[in-house]
Protein backbone atom coordinates (compact mmCIF):
# COMPACT_ATOMS: atom_id res chain seq x y z
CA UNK A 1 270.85 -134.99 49.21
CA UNK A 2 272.15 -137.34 46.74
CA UNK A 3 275.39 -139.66 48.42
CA UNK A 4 278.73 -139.54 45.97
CA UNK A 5 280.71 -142.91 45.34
CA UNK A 6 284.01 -141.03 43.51
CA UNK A 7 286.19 -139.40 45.65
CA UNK A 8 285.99 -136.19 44.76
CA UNK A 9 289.12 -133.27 44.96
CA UNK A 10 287.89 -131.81 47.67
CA UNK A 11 286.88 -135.04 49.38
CA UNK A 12 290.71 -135.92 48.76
CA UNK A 13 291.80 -133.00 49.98
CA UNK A 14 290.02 -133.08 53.39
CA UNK A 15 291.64 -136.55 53.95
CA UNK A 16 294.70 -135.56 53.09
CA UNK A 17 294.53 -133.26 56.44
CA UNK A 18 293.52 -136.04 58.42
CA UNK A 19 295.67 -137.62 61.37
CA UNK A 20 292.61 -140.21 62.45
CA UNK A 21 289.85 -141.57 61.66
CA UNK A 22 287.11 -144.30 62.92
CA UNK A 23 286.47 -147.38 61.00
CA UNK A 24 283.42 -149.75 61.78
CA UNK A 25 283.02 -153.28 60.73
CA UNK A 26 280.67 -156.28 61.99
CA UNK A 27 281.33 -159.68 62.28
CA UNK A 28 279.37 -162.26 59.67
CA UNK A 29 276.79 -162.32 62.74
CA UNK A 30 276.62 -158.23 62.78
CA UNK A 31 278.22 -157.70 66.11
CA UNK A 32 279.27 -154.22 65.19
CA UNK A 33 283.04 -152.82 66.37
CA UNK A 34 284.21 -149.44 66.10
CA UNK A 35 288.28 -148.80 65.81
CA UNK A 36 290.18 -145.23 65.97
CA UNK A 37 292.63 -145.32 63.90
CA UNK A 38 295.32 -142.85 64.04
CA UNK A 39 298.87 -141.93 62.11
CA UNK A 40 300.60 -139.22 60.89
CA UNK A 41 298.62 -136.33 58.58
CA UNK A 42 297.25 -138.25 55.42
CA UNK A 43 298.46 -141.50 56.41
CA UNK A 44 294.82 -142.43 55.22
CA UNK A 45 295.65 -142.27 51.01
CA UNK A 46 293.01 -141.77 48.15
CA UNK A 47 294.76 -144.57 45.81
CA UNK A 48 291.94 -144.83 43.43
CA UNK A 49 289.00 -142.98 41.92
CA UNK A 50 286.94 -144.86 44.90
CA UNK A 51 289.61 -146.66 46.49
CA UNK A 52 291.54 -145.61 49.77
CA UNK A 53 294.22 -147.55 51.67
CA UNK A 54 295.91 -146.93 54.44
CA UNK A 55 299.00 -148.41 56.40
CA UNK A 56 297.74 -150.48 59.53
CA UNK A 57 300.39 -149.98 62.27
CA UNK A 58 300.64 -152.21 65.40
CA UNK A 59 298.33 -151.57 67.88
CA UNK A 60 296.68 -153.86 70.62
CA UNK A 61 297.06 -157.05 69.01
CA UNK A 62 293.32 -157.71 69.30
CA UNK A 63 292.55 -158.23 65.48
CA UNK A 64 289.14 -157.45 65.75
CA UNK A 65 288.84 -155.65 62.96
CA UNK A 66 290.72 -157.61 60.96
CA UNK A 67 288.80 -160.51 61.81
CA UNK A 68 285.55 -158.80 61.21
CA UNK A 69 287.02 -158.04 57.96
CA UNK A 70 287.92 -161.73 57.15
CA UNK A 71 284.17 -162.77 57.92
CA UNK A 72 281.92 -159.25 56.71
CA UNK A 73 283.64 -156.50 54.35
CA UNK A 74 281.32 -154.13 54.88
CA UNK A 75 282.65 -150.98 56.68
CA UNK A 76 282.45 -147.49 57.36
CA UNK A 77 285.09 -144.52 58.13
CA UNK A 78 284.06 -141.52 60.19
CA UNK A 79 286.09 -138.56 59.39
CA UNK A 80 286.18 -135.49 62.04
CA UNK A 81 287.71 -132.94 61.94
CA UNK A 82 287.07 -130.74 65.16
CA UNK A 83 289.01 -127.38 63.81
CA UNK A 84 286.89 -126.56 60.88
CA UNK A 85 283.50 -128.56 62.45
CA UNK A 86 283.28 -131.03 59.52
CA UNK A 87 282.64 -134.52 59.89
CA UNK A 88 282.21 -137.01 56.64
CA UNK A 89 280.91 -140.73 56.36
CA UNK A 90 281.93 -143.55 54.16
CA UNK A 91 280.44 -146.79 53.71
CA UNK A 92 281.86 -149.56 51.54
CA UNK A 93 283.90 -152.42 51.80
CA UNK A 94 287.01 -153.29 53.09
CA UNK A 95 290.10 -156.05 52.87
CA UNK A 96 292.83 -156.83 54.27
CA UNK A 97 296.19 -156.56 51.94
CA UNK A 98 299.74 -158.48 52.61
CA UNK A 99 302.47 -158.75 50.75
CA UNK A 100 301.89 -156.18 47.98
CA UNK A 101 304.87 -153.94 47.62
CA UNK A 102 303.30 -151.25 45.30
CA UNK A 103 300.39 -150.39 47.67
CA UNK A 104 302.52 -150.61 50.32
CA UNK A 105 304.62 -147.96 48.78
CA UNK A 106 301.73 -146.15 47.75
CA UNK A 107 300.94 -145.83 51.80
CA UNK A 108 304.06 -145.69 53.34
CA UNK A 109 304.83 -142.60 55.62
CA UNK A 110 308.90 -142.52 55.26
CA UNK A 111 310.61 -141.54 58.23
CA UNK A 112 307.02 -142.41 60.89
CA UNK A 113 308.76 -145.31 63.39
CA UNK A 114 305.25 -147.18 63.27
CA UNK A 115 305.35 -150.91 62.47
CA UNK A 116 303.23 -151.83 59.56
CA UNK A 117 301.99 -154.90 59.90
CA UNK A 118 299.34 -154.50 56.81
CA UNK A 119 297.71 -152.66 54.21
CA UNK A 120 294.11 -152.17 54.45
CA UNK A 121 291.94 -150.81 51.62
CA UNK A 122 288.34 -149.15 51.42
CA UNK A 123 285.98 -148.99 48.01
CA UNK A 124 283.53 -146.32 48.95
CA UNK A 125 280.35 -147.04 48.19
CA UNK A 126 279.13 -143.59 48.94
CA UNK A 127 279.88 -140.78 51.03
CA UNK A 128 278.35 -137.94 53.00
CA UNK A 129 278.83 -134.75 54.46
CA UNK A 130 277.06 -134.17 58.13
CA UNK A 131 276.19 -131.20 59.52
CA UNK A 132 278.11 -129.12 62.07
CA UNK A 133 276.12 -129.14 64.44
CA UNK A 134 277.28 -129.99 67.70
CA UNK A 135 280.78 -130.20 67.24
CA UNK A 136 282.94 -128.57 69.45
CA UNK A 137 286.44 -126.72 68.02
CA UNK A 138 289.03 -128.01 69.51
CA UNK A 139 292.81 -127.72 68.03
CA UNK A 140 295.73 -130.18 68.25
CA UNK A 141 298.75 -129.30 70.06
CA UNK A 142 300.55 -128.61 67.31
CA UNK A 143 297.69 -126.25 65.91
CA UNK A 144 297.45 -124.50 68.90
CA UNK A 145 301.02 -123.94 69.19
CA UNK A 146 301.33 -122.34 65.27
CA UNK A 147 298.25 -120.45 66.50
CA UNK A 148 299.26 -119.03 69.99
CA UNK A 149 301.85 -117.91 68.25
């Protein structure tokens, strides 16, 4: 199967859904780290025809992926999304945004109590669906309750 670069609608769309993700970087030495990163439903925005972005709220102050970042852009998001048994991979390249007020905008979740402390954005590369396989159904709280009834 051939790997897309463009985000595609329906690529969009399934990120749109999302409420986390994982995002991989390596230092410049290729010490690899692995980050959940987590928000409100489509806190992760499609802000280009290969570009996302997405808000990155305070967390453990351990800036390692930020420091990865600052040494080795190249990253990866893992998308999965347990209720429909889809997962999709990125790869591309990251940075680390501050102090742009348009992007910011273009990420911001009004009314989420979050702290951003800055904007990172992803050029995908290319992009992949993987199979099912293996992946158990599970439902969010919120899911469940909507579904239970």
């Amino acid at each position: 199967m051939k790997h897309r670069a463009e985000v595609t609608p329906e690529l969009a769309a399934f990120i749109a859904e999302q409420d986390a993700f994982f995002l991989g970087t390596a230092s410049a030495d290729g010490q690899p780290y692995i980050q959940h990163r987590g928000g409100p439903q489509g806190f992760l925005r499609v802000v280009g025809e290969r570009t996302l972005a997405f808000a990155d709220f305070s967390g453990n102050r351990q800036y390692i992926t930020v420091g990865n970042l600052a040494e080795n852009p190249r990253a990866f998001i893992f998308l999965l999304d347990h209720r429909r048994r889809r997962r999709i991979k990125l790869w591309g390249r990251a940075r680390v945004v501050e102090g742009d007020a348009a992007l910011l905008a273009a990420v911001a979740t009004p009314g989420y109590s979050a702290e951003v402390e800055r904007i990172i954005t992803f050029e995908v590369e290319r992009w992949d669906i993987n199979c099912p396989q293996h992946i158990p159904v599970r439902y969010t709280e919120a899911e469940w309750s909507t579904r239970a009834g």
